[in-house]
Protein backbone atom coordinates (compact mmCIF):
# COMPACT_ATOMS: atom_id res chain seq x y z
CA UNK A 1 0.00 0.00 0.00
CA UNK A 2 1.63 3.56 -1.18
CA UNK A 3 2.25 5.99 1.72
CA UNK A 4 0.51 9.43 0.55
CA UNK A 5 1.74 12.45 2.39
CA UNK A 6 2.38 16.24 2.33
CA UNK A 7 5.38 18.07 3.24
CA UNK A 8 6.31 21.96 3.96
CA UNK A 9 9.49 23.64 4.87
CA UNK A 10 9.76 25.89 7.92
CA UNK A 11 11.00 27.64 10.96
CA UNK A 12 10.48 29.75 14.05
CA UNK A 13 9.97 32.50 11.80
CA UNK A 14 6.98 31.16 9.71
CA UNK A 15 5.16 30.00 12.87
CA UNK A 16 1.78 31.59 12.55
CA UNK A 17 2.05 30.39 8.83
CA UNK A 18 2.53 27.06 9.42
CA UNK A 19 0.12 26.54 12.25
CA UNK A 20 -2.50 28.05 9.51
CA UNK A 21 -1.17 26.00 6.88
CA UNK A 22 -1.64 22.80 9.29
CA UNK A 23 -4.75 24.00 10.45
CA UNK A 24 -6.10 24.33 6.56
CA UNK A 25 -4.64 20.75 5.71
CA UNK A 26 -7.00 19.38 8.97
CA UNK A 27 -10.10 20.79 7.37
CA UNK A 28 -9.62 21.00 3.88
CA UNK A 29 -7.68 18.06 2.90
CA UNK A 30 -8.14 15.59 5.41
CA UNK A 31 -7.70 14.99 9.55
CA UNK A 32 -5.71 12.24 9.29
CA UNK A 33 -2.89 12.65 6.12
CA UNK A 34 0.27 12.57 7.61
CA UNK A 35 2.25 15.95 7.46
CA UNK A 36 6.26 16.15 7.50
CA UNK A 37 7.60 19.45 8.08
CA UNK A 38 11.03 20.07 7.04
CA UNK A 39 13.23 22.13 8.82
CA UNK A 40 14.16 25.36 7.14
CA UNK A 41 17.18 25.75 9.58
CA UNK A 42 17.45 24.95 13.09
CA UNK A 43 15.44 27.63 14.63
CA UNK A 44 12.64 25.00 15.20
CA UNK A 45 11.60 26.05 19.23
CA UNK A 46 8.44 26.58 18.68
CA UNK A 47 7.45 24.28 15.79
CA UNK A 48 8.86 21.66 18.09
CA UNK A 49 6.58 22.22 20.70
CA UNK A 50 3.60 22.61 18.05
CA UNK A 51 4.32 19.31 16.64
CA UNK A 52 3.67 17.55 20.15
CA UNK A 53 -0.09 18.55 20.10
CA UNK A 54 -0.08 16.70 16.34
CA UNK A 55 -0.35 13.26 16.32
CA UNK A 56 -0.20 13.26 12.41
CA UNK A 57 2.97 15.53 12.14
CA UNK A 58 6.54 14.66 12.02
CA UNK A 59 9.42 16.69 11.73
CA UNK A 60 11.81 15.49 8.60
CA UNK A 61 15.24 14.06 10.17
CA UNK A 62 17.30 12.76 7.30
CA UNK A 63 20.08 15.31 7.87
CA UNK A 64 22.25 13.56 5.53
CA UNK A 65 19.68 14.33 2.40
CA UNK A 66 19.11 17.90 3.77
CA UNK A 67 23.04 18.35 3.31
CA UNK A 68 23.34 16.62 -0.15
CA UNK A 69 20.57 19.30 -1.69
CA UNK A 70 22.18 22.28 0.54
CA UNK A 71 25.60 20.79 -1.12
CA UNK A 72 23.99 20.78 -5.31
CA UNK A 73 22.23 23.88 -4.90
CA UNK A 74 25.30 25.81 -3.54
CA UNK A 75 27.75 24.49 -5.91
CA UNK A 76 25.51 24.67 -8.99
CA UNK A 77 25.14 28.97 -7.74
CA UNK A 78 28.51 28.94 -7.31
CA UNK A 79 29.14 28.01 -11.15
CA UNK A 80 26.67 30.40 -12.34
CA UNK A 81 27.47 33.25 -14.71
CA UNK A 82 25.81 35.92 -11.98
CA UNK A 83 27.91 34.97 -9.59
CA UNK A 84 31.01 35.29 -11.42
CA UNK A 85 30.01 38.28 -13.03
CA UNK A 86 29.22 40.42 -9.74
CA UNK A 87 30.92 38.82 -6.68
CA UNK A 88 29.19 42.18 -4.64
CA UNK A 89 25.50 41.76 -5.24
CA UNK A 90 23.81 38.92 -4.02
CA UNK A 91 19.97 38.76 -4.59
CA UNK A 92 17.65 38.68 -1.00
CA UNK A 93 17.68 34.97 -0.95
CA UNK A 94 21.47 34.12 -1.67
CA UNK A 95 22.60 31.85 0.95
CA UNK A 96 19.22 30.37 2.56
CA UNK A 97 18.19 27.12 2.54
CA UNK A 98 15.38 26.96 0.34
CA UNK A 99 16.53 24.36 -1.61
CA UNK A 100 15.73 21.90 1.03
CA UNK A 101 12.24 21.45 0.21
CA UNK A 102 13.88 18.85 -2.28
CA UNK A 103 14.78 16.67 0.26
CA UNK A 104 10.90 15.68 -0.26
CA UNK A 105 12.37 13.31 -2.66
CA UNK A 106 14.10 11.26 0.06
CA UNK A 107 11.15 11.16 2.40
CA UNK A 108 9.16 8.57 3.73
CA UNK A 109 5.83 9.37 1.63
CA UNK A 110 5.91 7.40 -1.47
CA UNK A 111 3.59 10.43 -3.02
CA UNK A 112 3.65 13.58 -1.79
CA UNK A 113 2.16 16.94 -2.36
CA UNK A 114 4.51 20.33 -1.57
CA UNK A 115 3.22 23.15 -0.07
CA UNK A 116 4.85 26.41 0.97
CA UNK A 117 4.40 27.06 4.59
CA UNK A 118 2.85 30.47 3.29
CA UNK A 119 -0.15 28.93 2.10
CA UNK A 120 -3.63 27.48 2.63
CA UNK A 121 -4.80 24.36 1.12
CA UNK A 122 -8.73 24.90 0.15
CA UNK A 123 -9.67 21.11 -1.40
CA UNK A 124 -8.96 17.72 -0.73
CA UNK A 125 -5.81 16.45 -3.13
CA UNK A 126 -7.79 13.10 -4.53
CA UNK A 127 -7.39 14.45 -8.20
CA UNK A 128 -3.71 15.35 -7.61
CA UNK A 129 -2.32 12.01 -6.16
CA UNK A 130 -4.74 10.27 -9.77
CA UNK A 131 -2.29 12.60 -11.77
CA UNK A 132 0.40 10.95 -10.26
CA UNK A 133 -0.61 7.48 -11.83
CA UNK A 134 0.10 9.39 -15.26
CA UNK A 135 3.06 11.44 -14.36
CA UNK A 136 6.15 11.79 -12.29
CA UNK A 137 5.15 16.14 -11.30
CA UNK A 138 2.12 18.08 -10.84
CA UNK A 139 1.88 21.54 -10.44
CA UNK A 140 -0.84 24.08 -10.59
CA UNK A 141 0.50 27.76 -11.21
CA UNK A 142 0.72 30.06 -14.02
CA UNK A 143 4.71 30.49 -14.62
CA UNK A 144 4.56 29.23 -17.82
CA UNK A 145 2.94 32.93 -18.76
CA UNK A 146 5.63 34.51 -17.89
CA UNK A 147 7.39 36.84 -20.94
CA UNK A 148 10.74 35.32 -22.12
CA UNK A 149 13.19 38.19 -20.27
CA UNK A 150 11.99 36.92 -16.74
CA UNK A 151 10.96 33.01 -17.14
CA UNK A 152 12.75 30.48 -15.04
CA UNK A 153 14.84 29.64 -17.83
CA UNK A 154 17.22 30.97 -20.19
CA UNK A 155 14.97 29.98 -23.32
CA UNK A 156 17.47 31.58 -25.89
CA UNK A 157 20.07 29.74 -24.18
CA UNK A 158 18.57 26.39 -24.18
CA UNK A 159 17.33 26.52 -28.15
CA UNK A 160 20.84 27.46 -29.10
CA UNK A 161 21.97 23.73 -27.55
CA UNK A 162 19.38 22.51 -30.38
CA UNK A 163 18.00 20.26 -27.61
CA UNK A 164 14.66 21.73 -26.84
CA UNK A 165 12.94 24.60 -28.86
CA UNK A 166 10.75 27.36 -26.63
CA UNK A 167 7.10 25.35 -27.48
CA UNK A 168 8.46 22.07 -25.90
CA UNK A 169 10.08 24.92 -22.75
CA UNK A 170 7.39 26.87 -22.09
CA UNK A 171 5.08 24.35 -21.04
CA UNK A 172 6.91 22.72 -18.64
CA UNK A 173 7.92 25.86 -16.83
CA UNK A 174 6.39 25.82 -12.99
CA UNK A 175 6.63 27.45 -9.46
CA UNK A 176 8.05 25.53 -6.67
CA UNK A 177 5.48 26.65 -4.00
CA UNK A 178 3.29 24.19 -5.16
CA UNK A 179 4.08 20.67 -6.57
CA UNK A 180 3.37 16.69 -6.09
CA UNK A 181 5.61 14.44 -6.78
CA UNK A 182 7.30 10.36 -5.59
CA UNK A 183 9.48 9.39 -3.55
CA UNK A 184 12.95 8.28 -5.20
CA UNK A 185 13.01 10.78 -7.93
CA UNK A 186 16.65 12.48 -7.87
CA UNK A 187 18.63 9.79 -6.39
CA UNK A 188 22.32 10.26 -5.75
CA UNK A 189 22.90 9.01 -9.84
CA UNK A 190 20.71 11.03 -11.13
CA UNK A 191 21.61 13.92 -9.02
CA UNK A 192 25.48 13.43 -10.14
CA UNK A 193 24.55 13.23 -14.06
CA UNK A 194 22.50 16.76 -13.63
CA UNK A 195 25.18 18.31 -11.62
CA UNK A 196 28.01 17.02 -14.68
CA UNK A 197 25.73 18.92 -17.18
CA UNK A 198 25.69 21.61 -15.13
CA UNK A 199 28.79 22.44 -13.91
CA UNK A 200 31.09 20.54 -16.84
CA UNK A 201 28.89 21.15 -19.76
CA UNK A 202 27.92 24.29 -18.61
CA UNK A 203 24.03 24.22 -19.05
CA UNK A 204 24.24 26.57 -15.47
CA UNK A 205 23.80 29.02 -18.33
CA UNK A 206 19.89 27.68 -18.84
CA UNK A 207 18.95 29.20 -15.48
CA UNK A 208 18.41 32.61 -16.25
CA UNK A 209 20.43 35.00 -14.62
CA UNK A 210 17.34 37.24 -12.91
CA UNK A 211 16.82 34.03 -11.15
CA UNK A 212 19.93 33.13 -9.45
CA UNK A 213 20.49 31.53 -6.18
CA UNK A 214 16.45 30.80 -6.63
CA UNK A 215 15.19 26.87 -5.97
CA UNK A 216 12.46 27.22 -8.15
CA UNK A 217 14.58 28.21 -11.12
CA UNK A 218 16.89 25.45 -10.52
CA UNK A 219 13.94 22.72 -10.30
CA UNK A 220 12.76 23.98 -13.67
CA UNK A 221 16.20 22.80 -14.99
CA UNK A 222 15.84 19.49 -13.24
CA UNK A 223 12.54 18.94 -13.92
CA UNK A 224 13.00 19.71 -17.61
CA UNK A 225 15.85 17.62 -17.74
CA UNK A 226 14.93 14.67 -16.22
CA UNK A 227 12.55 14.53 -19.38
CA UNK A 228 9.77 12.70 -16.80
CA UNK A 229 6.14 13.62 -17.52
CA UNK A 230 4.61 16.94 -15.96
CA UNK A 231 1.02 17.83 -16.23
CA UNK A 232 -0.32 21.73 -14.89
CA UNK A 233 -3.77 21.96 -14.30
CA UNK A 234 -3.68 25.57 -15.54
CA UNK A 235 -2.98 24.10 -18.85
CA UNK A 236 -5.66 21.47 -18.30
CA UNK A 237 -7.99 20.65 -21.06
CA UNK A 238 -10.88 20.89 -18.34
CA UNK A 239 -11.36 24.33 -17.53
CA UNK A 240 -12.46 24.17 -14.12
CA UNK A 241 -9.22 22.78 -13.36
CA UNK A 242 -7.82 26.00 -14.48
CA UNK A 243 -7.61 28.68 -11.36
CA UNK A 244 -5.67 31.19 -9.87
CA UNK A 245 -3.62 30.88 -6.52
CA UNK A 246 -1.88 34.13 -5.45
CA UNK A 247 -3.85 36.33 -2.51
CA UNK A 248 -2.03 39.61 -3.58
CA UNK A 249 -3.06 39.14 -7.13
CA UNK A 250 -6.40 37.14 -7.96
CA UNK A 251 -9.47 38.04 -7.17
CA UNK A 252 -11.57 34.95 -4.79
CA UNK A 253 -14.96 34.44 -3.36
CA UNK A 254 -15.39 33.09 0.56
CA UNK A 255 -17.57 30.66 1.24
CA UNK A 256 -17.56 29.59 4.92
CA UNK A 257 -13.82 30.10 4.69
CA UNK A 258 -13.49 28.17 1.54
CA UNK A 259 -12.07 30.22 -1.34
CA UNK A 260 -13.27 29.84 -5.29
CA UNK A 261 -11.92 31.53 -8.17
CA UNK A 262 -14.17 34.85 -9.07
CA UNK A 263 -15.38 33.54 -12.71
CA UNK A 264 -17.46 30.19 -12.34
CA UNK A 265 -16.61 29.40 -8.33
CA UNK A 266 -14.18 27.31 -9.38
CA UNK A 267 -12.92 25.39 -6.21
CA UNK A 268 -8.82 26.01 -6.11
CA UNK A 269 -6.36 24.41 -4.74
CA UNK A 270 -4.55 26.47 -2.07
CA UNK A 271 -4.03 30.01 -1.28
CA UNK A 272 -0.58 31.29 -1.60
CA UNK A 273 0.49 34.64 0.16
CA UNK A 274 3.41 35.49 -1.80
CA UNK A 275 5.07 38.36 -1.92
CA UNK A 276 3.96 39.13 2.40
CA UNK A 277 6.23 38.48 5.00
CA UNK A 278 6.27 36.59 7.69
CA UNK A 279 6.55 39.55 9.67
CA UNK A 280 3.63 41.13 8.54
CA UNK A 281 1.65 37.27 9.96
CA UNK A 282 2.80 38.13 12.87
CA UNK A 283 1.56 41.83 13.59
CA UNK A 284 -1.64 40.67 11.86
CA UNK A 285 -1.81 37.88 14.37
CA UNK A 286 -1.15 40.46 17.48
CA UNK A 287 -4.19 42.15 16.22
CA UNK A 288 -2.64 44.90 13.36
CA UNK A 289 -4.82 45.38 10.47
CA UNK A 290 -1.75 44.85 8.10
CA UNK A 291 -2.39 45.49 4.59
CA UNK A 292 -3.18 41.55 3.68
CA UNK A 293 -5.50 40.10 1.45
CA UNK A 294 -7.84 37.64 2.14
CA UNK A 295 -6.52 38.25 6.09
CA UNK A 296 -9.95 37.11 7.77
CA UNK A 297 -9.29 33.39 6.18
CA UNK A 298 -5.77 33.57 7.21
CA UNK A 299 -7.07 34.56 11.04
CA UNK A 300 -10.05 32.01 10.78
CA UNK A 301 -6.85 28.89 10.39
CA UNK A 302 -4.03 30.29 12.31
CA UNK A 303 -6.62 30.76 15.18
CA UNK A 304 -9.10 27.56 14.23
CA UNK A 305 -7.88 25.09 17.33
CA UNK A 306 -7.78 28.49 19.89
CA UNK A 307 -10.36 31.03 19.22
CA UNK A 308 -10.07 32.72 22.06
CA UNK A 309 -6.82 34.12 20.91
CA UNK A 310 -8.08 35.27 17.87
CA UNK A 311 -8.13 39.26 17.98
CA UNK A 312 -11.26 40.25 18.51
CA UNK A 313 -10.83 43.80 16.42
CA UNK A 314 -7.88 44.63 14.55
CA UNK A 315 -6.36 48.09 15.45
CA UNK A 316 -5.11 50.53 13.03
CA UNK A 317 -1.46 49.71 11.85
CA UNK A 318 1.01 50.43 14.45
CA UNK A 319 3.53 52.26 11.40
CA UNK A 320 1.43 55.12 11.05
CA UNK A 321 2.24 56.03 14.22
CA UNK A 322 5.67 55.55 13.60
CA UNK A 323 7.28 57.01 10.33
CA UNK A 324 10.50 55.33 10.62
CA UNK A 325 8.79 51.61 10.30
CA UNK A 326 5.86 53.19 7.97
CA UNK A 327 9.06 54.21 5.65
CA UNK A 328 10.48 50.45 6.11
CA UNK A 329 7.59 49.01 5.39
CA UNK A 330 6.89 50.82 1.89
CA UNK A 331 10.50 50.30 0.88
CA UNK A 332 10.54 46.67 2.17
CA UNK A 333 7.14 46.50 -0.40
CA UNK A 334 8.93 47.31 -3.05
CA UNK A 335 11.41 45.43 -3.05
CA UNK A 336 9.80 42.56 -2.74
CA UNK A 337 7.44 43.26 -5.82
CA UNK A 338 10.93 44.52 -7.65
CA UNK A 339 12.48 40.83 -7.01
């Protein structure tokens, strides 16, 4: 019997995140699918003590596969033309530990679905896990719209090797936030033939430069390259299969904390609250009406097992009573809609 199971990656610092994201998974998906979080880095206090009030949540443990992805991804950035070309900028990410979320591939869940710990699962995953009889990845995000200059990959590059032209690319371009997948995929074999192309043969070059020192950009190369089946359900024949996901930039209708896609009520997937940070969870949580969408579902599942913590009111936001962290706040906006 196959082991179906969901993973995340997180910290200390995502904690009201991933207590909503857990919460979500409960009602959502099911009670009773295991969870396996995996550890971001090792500032894992509080999820810790979290995990010993669930019964169906583990935290991931296989150090040595946390190390062997920490070891590709860094040496695979190292090679990179960005990094060559400007040893003095690094982008906002450069040097965390993202890339660990591939250690999913090692786990103990013979399927799995992914989910950023910034998220909220809104349906059971029945019709994800049947994709996975057909192929080896599923994803569910619009990436593949993306114009040329800022796409995962280098698409120039990659139709100049005469190996794959831009309408056999484009499809198969996806977000990392969001995936399914099996257990084995990857393997220490595989990992070393990817990582000779890469570094030896140069194909570092496919990940476009925008995007270096970024996970997701470097499991579009892998996942292109492993040539394994990938279906998108935005590309789905079906079109109720075909939704949006981000709360900052598609537009949702609640149903008893349920969320549906504007046009048609189209049940989705999960929410995804890119582009906030996890700082901004946190004063929302303390009762700050930050500026986030969609912020009463968000309070309904990070507060879902203890209601009486849930603000009762939300107060104005504390920066406008303090110019210095209003001024931090808009630049720390930009930036993050800039990158």
């Amino acid at each position: 019997m196959q082991v179906l199971g969901i993973y995340t990656l997180a910290n200390d610092v995502v904690y009201d995140q991933l207590v909503a994201l857990l919460n979500s998974i409960e009602a959502n998906v099911s009670p009773d699918i295991p969870v396996c979080v995996i550890p971001y880095d090792n500032q894992l206090d509080k999820v810790k003590l979290e995990l010993e009030s669930r019964a169906n949540v583990t935290l991931f443990d296989n150090w040595e596969s946390l190390q062997r992805w920490e070891d590709f991804a860094h040496q695979v950035w190292a090679a990179h033309p960005r990094a060559k070309a400007n040893k003095l900028w690094r982008p906002r990410w450069y040097g965390g530990h993202l890339q660990r979320k591939f250690a999913a591939f090692d786990g103990s869940f013979d399927k799995f679905v992914f989910y950023d710990a910034d998220s909220l699962a809104m349906k059971p995953l029945d019709p994800i896990f049947d994709k996975l009889k057909d192929y080896d990845f599923v994803f569910d995000d619009w990436e593949h719209h993306k114009p040329t200059s800022v796409a995962a990959l280098n698409i120039e590059s990659i139709e100049s090797s005469g190996l794959y032209q831009e309408a056999t690319i484009r499809p198969k371009l996806h977000c990392g936030s969001f995936f399914a997948s099996k257990k084995g995929l990857f393997g220490p074999a595989e990992l070393a033939r990817l990582k000779e192309q890469l570094l030896v043969q140069r194909e570092v070059a496919w990940i476009n430069k925008h995007g270096w020192w970024d996970e997701t950009f470097l499991f579009n190369y892998m996942t292109l390259r492993s040539e394994r089946p990938l279906f998108n359900f935005t590309l789905s024949s079906n079109w109720q299969d075909r939704t949006g996901n981000c709360a900052d930039a598609d537009a949702f209708v609640n149903i008893d904390n349920v969320l549906y896609n504007e046009r048609g009520l189209k049940p989705i997937h999960r929410l995804h609250y890119m582009n906030y940070g996890s700082r901004d969870f946190e004063r929302l949580c303390q009762g700050e009406d930050v500026d986030i969408r969609y912020k009463d579902v968000f309070l309904h599942y990070r507060f879902m097992k203890e209601p009486g913590q849930k603000p009762i009111e939300l107060k104005p936001t504390q920066a406008l009573a303090n110019p210095k962290r209003s001024v931090q706040d808009i630049f720390g906006t930009i930036k993050r809609k800039i990158s």
